[in-house]
C-alpha atoms as a PDB file:
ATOM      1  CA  UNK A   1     104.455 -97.050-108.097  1.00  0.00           C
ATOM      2  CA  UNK A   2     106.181 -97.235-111.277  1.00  0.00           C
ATOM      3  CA  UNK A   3     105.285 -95.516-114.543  1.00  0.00           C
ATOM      4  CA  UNK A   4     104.866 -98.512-116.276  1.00  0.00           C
ATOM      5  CA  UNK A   5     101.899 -99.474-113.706  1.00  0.00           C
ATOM      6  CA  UNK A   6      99.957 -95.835-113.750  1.00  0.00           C
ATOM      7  CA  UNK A   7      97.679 -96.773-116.967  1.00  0.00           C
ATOM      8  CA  UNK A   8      96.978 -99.948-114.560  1.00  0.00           C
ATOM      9  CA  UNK A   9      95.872 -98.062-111.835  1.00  0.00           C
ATOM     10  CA  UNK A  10      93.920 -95.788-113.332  1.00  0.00           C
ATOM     11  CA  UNK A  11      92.123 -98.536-115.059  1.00  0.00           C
ATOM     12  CA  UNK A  12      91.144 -99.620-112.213  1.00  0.00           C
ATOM     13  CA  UNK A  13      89.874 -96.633-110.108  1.00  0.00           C
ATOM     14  CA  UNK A  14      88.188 -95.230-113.332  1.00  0.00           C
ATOM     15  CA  UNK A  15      85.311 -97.373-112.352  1.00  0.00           C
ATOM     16  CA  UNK A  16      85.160 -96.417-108.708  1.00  0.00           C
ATOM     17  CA  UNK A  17      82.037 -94.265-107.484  1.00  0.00           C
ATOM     18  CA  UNK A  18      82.355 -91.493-105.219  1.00  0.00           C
ATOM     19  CA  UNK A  19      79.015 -89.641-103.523  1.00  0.00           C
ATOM     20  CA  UNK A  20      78.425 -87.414-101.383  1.00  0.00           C
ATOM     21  CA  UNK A  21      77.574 -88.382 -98.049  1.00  0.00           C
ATOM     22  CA  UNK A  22      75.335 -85.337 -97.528  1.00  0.00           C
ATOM     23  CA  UNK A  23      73.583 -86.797-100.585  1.00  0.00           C
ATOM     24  CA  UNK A  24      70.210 -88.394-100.935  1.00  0.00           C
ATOM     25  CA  UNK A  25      69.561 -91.988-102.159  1.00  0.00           C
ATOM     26  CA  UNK A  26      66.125 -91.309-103.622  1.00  0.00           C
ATOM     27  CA  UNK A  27      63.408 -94.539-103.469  1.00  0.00           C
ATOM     28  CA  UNK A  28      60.597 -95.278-105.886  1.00  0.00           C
ATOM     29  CA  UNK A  29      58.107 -94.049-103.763  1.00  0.00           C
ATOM     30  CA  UNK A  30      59.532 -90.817-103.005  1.00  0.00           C
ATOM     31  CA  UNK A  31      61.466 -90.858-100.112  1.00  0.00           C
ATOM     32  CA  UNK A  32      64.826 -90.371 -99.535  1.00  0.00           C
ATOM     33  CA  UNK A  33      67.828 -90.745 -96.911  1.00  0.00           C
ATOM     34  CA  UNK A  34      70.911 -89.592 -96.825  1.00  0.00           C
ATOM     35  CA  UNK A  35      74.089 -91.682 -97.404  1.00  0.00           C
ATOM     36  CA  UNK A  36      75.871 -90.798 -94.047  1.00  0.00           C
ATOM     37  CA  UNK A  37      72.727 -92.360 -92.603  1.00  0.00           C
ATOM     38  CA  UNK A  38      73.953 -95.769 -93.871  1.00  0.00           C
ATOM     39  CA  UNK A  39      77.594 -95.346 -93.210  1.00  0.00           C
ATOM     40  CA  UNK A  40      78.554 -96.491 -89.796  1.00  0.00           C
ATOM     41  CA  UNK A  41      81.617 -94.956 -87.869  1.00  0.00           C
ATOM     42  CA  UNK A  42      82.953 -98.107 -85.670  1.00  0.00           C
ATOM     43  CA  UNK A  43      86.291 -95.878 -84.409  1.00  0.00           C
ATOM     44  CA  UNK A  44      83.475 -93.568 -82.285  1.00  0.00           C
ATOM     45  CA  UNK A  45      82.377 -94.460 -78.873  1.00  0.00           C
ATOM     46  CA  UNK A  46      78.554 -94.534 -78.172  1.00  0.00           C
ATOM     47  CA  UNK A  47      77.777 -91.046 -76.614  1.00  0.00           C
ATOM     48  CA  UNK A  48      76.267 -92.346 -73.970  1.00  0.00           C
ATOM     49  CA  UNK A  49      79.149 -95.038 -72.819  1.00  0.00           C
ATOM     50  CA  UNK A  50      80.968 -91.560 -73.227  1.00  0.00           C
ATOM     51  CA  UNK A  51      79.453 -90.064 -70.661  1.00  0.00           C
ATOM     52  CA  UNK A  52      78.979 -92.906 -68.438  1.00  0.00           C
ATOM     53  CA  UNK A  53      82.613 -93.281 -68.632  1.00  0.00           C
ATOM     54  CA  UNK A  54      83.104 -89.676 -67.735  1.00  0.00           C
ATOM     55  CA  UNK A  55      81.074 -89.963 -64.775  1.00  0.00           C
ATOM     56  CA  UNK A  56      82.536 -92.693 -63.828  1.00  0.00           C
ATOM     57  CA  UNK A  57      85.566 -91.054 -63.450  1.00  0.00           C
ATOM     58  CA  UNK A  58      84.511 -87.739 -62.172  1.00  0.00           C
ATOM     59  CA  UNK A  59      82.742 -89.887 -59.151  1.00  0.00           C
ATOM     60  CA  UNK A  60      86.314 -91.635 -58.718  1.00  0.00           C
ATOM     61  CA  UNK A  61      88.206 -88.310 -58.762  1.00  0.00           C
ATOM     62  CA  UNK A  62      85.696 -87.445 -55.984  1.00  0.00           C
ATOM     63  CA  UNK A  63      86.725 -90.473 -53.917  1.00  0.00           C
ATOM     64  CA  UNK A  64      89.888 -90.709 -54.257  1.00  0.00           C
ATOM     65  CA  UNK A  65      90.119 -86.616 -53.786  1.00  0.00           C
END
């Protein structure tokens, strides 16, 4: 990035909101979740494929052993 294009960038990130997910989102009647609760993680495998998958291969190893 050149110097020229920092005011630019800053301009634009100024306005970008950062929480924490640990936080809570608080609702007019009182109750509240927390922001991790909302954000899903689509690069981790379902723990229970997981340990199908594990099986799976354990049961192979077996086998083929």
């Amino acid at each position: 990035m050149e110097v020229a294009g920092v005011p630019r960038f800053l301009g634009k990130h100024s306005r970008t909101h950062v929480a924490s997910l640990e936080a809570r989102m608080e609702a007019e009647d009182g109750s509240g979740i927390e922001y991790r609760t909302l954000v899903g993680d689509s690069s981790t495998a379902d723990p229970q494929s997981r340990a199908n998958l594990q099986n799976l291969r354990a049961q192979l190893a077996d086998v083929i052993g």
